[in-house]
PDB file of N, CA and C in Angstrom:
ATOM      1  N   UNK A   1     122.369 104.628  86.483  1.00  0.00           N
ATOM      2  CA  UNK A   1     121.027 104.207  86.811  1.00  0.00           C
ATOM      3  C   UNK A   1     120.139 105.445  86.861  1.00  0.00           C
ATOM      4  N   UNK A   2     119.052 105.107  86.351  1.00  0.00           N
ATOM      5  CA  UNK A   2     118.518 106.436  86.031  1.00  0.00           C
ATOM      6  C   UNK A   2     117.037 106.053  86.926  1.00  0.00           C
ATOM      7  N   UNK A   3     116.889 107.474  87.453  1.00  0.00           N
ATOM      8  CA  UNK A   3     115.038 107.289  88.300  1.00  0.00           C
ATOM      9  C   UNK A   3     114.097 107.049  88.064  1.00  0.00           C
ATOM     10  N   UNK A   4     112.826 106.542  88.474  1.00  0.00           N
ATOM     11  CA  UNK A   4     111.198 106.577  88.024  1.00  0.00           C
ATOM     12  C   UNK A   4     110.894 107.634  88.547  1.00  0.00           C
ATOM     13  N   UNK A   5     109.958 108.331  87.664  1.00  0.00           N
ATOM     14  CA  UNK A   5     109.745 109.412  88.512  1.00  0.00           C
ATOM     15  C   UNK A   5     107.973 108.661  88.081  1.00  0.00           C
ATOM     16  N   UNK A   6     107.658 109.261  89.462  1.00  0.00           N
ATOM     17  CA  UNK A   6     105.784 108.456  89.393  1.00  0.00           C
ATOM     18  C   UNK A   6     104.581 109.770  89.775  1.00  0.00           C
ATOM     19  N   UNK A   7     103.692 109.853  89.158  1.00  0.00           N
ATOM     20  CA  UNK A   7     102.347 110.403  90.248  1.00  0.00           C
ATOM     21  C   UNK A   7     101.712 109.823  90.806  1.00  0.00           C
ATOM     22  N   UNK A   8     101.136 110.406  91.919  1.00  0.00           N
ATOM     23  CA  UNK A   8     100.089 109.313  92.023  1.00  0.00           C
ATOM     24  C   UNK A   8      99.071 110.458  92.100  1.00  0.00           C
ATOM     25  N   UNK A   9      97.835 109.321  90.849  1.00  0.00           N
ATOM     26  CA  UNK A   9      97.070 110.440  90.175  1.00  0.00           C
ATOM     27  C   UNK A   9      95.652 110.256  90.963  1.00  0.00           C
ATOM     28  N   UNK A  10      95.257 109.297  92.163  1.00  0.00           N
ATOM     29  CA  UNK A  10      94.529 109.116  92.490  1.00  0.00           C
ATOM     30  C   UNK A  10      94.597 110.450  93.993  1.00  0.00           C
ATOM     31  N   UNK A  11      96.143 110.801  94.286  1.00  0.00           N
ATOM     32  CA  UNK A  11      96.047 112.237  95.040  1.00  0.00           C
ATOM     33  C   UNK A  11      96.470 113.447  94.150  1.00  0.00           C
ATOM     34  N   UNK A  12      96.750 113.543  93.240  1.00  0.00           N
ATOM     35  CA  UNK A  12      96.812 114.629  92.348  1.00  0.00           C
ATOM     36  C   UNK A  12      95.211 115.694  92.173  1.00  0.00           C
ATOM     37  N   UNK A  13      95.689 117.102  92.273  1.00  0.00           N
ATOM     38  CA  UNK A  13      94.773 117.713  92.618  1.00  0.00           C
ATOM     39  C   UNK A  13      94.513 118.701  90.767  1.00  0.00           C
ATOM     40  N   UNK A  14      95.586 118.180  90.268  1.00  0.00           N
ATOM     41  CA  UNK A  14      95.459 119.232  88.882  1.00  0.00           C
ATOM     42  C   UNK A  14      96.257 120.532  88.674  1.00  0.00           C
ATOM     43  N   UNK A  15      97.217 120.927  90.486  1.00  0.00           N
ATOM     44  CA  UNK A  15      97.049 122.426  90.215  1.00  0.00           C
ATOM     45  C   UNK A  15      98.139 122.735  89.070  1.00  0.00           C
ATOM     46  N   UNK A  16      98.999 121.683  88.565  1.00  0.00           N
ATOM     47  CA  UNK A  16      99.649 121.814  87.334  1.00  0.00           C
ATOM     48  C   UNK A  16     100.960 122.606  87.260  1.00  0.00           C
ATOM     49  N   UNK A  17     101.444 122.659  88.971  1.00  0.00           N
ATOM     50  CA  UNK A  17     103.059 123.375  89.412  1.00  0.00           C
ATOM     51  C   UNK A  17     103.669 122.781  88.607  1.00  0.00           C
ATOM     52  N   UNK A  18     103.431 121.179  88.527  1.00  0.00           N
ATOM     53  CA  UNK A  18     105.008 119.876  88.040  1.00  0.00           C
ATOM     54  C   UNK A  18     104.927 120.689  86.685  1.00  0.00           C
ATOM     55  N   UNK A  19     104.039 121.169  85.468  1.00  0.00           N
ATOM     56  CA  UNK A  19     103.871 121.436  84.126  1.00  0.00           C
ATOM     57  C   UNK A  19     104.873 123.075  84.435  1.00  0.00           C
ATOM     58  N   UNK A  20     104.754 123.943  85.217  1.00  0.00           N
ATOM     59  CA  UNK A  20     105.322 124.824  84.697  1.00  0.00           C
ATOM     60  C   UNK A  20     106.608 124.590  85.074  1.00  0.00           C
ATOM     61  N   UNK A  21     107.070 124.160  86.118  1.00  0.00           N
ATOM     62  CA  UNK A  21     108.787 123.993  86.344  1.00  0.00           C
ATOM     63  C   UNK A  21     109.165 122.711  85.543  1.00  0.00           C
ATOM     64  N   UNK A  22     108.472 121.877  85.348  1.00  0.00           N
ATOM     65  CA  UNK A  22     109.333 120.652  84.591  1.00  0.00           C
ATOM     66  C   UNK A  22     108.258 120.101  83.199  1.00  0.00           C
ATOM     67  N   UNK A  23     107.794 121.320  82.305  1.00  0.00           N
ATOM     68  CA  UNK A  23     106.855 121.558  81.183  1.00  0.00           C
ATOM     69  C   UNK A  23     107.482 120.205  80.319  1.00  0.00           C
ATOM     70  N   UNK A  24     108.677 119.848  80.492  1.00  0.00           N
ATOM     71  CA  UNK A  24     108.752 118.696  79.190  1.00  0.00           C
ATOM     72  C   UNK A  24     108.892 117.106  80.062  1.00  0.00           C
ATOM     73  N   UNK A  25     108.593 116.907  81.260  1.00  0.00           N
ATOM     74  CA  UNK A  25     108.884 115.938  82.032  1.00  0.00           C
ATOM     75  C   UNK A  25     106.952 115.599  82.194  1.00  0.00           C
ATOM     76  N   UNK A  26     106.489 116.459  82.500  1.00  0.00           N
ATOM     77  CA  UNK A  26     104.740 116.146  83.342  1.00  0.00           C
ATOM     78  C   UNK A  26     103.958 117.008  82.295  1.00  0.00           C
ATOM     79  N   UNK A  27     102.893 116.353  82.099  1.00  0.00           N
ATOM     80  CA  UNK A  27     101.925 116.675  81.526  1.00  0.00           C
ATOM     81  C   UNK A  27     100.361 116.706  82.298  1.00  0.00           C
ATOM     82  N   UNK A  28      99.578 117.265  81.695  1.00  0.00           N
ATOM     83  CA  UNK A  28      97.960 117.035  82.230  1.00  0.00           C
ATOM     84  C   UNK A  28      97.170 116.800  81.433  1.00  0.00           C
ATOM     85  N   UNK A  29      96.412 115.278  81.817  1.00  0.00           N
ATOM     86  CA  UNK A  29      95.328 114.908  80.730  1.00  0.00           C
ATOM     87  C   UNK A  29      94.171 115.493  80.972  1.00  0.00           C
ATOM     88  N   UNK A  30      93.370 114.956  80.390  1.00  0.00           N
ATOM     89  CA  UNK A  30      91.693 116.034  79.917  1.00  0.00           C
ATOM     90  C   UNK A  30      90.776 116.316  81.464  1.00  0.00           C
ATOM     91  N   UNK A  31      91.327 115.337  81.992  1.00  0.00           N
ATOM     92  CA  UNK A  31      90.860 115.686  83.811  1.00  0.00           C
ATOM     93  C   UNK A  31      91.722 116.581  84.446  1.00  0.00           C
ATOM     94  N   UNK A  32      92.951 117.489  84.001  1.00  0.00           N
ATOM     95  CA  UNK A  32      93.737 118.094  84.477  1.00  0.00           C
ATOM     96  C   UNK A  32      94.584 117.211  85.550  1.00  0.00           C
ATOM     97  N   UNK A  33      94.493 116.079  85.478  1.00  0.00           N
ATOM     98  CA  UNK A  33      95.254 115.020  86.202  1.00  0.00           C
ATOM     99  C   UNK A  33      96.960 115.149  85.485  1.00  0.00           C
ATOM    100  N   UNK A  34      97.701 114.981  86.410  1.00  0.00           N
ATOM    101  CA  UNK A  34      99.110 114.692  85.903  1.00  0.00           C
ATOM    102  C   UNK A  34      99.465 114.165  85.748  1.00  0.00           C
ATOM    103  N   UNK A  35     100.632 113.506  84.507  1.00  0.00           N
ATOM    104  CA  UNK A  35     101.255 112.195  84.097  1.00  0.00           C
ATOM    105  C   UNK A  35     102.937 112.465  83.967  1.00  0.00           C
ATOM    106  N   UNK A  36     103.225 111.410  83.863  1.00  0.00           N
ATOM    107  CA  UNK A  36     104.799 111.623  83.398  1.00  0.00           C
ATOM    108  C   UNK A  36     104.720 111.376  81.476  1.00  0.00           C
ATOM    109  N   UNK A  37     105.088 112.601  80.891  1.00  0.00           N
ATOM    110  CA  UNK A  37     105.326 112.223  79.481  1.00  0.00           C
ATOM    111  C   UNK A  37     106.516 112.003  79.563  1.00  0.00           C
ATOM    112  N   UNK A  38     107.605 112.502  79.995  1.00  0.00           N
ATOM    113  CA  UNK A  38     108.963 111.983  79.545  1.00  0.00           C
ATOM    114  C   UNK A  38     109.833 112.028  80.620  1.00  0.00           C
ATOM    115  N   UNK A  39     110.106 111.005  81.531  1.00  0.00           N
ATOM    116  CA  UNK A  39     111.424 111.369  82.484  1.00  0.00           C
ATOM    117  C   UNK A  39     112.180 111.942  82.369  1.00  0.00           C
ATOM    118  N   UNK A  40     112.863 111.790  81.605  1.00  0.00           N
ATOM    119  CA  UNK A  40     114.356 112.678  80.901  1.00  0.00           C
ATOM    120  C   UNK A  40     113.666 114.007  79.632  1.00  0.00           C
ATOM    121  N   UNK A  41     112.668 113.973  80.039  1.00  0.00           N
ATOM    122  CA  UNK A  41     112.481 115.765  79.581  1.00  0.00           C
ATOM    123  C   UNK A  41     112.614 116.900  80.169  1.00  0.00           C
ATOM    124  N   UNK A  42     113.668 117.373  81.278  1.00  0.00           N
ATOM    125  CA  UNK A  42     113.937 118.318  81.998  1.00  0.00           C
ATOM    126  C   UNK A  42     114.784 117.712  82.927  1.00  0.00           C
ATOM    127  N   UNK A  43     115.687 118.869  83.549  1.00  0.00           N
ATOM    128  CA  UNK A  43     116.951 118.615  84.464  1.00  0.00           C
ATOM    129  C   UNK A  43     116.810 118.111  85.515  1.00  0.00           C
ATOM    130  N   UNK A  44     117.782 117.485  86.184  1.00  0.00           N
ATOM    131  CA  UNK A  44     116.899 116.836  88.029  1.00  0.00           C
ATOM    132  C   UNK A  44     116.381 118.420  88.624  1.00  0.00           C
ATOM    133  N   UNK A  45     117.514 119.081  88.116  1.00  0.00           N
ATOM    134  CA  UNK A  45     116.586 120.389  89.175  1.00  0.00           C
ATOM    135  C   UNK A  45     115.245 120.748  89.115  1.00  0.00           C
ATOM    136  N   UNK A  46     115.241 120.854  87.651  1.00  0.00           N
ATOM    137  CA  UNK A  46     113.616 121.119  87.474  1.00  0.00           C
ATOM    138  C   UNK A  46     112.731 120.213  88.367  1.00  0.00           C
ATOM    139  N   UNK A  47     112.735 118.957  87.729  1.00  0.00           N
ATOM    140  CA  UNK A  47     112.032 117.789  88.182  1.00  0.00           C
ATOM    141  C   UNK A  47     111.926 117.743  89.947  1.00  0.00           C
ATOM    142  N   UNK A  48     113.025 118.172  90.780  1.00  0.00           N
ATOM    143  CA  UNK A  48     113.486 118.086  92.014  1.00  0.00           C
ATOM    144  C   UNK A  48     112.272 119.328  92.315  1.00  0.00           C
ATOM    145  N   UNK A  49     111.913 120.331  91.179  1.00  0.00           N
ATOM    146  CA  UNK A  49     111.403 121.810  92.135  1.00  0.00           C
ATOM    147  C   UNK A  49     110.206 121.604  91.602  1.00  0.00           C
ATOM    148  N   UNK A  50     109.816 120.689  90.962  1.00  0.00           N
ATOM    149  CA  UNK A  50     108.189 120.481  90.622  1.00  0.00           C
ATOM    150  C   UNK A  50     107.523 119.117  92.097  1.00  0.00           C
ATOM    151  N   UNK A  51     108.580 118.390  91.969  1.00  0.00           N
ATOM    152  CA  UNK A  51     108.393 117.755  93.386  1.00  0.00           C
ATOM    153  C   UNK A  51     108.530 118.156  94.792  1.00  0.00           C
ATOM    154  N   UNK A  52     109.263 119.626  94.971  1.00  0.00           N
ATOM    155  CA  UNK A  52     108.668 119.826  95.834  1.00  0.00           C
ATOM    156  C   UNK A  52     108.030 121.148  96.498  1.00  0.00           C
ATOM    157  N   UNK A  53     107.187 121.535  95.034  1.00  0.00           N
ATOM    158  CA  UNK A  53     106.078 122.516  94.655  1.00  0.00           C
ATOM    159  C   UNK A  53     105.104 121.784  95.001  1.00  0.00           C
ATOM    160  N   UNK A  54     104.762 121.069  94.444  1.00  0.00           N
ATOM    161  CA  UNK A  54     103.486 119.857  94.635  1.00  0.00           C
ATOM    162  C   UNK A  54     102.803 120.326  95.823  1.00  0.00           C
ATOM    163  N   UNK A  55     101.781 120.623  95.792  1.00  0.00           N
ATOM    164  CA  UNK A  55     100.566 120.796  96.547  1.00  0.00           C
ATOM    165  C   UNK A  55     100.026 119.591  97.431  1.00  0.00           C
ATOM    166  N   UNK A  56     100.047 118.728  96.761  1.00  0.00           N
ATOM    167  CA  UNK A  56      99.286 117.416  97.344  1.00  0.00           C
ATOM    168  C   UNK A  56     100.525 115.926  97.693  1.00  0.00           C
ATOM    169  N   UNK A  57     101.607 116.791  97.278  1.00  0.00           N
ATOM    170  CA  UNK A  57     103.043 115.701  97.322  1.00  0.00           C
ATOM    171  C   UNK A  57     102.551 114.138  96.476  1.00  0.00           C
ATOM    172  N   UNK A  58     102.492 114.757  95.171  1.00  0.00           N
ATOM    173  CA  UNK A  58     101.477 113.365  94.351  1.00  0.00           C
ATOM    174  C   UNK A  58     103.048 113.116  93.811  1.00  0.00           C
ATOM    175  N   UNK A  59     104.004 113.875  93.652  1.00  0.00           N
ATOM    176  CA  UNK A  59     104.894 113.559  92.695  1.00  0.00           C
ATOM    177  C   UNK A  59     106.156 112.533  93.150  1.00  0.00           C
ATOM    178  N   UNK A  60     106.806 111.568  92.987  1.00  0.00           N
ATOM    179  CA  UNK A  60     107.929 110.574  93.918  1.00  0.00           C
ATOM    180  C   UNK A  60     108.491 110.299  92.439  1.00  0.00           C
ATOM    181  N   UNK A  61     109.410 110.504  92.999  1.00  0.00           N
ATOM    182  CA  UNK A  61     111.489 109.064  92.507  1.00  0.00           C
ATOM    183  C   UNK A  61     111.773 108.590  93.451  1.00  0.00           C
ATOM    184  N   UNK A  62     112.309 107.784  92.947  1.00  0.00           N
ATOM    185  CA  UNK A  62     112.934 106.691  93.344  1.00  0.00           C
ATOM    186  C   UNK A  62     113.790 105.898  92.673  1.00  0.00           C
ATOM    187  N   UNK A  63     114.910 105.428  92.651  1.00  0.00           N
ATOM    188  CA  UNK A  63     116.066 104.946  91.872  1.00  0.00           C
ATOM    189  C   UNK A  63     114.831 103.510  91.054  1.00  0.00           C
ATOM    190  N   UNK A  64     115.577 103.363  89.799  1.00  0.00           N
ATOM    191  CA  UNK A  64     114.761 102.599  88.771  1.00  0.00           C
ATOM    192  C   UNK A  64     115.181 101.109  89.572  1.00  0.00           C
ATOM    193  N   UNK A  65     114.603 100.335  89.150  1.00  0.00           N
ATOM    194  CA  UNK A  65     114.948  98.850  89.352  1.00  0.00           C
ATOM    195  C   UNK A  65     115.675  98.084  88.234  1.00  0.00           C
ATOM    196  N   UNK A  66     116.631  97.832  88.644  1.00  0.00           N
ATOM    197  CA  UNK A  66     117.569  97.444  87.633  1.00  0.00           C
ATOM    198  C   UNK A  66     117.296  95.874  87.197  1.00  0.00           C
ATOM    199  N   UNK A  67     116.580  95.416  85.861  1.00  0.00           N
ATOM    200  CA  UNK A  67     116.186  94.195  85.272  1.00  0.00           C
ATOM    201  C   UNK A  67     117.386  93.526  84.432  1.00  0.00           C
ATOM    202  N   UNK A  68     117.881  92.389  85.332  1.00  0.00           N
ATOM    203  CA  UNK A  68     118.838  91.996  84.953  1.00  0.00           C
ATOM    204  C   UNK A  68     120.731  91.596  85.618  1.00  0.00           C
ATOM    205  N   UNK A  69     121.088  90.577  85.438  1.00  0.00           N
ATOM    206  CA  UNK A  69     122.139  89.977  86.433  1.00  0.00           C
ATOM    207  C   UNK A  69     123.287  90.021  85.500  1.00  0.00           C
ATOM    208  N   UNK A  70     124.232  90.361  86.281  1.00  0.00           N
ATOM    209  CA  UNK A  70     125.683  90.288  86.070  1.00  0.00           C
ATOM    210  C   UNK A  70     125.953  88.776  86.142  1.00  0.00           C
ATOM    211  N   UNK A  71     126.769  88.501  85.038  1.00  0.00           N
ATOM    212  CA  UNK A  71     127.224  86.784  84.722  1.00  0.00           C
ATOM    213  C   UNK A  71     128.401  86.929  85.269  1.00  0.00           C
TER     214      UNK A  71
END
Protein backbone atom coordinates (compact mmCIF):
# COMPACT_ATOMS: atom_id res chain seq x y z
CA UNK A 1 0.00 0.00 0.00
CA UNK A 2 1.49 2.93 -1.03
CA UNK A 3 0.88 6.82 0.56
CA UNK A 4 -0.88 10.13 -0.57
CA UNK A 5 1.28 12.47 -0.09
CA UNK A 6 -0.93 16.00 -0.14
CA UNK A 7 -0.26 19.97 0.20
CA UNK A 8 -2.25 22.02 1.34
CA UNK A 9 -1.77 24.90 -0.95
CA UNK A 10 -4.15 27.22 0.64
CA UNK A 11 -1.19 27.21 3.77
CA UNK A 12 1.73 26.84 1.56
CA UNK A 13 3.99 29.77 1.74
CA UNK A 14 6.24 29.02 -1.59
CA UNK A 15 9.49 28.78 0.38
CA UNK A 16 10.16 25.69 -1.96
CA UNK A 17 12.29 23.35 0.92
CA UNK A 18 9.80 20.18 -0.39
CA UNK A 19 11.59 21.12 -4.26
CA UNK A 20 15.11 20.94 -3.05
CA UNK A 21 15.08 17.71 -0.83
CA UNK A 22 12.39 15.84 -2.78
CA UNK A 23 13.07 17.90 -6.50
CA UNK A 24 11.27 14.89 -8.36
CA UNK A 25 8.24 14.34 -5.87
CA UNK A 26 7.00 18.48 -5.42
CA UNK A 27 6.96 20.99 -7.70
CA UNK A 28 6.01 24.92 -7.79
CA UNK A 29 3.48 26.45 -10.01
CA UNK A 30 3.61 30.07 -11.43
CA UNK A 31 2.38 31.36 -7.84
CA UNK A 32 5.39 29.56 -6.35
CA UNK A 33 2.66 27.43 -4.69
CA UNK A 34 3.54 23.68 -4.23
CA UNK A 35 2.12 20.58 -5.82
CA UNK A 36 2.75 16.98 -5.84
CA UNK A 37 4.12 16.05 -9.48
CA UNK A 38 4.96 12.59 -8.70
CA UNK A 39 4.62 10.57 -5.40
CA UNK A 40 6.98 8.00 -6.20
CA UNK A 41 9.55 10.53 -7.54
CA UNK A 42 11.98 10.38 -4.61
CA UNK A 43 12.74 8.06 -1.57
CA UNK A 44 10.46 8.11 1.70
CA UNK A 45 13.52 9.72 3.13
CA UNK A 46 13.61 12.46 0.95
CA UNK A 47 9.89 12.98 0.96
CA UNK A 48 9.97 12.33 5.01
CA UNK A 49 12.83 15.49 5.11
CA UNK A 50 10.89 17.82 2.84
CA UNK A 51 7.92 17.20 5.27
CA UNK A 52 9.55 18.00 7.94
CA UNK A 53 11.51 21.09 6.55
CA UNK A 54 8.24 22.65 5.71
CA UNK A 55 7.95 25.99 7.08
CA UNK A 56 4.26 26.22 7.23
CA UNK A 57 3.76 22.16 7.79
CA UNK A 58 1.59 22.40 4.33
CA UNK A 59 3.06 19.01 3.44
CA UNK A 60 0.94 15.41 4.93
CA UNK A 61 0.81 11.38 4.12
CA UNK A 62 -1.14 9.40 4.97
CA UNK A 63 -1.61 5.68 3.99
CA UNK A 64 -3.69 5.65 0.45
CA UNK A 65 -7.26 4.36 0.65
CA UNK A 66 -7.52 1.18 -0.63
CA UNK A 67 -10.59 1.05 -3.56
CA UNK A 68 -11.83 -2.18 -3.57
CA UNK A 69 -13.00 -5.67 -1.67
CA UNK A 70 -11.60 -8.94 -1.27
CA UNK A 71 -14.21 -11.72 -2.64
Amino acid sequence: MSDEITVDRDRCMGSGQCTFYAPNTFDLDDLSIAFVQDPNGDSDDKVDMAINVCPTRSIARAAAAHHGGVR
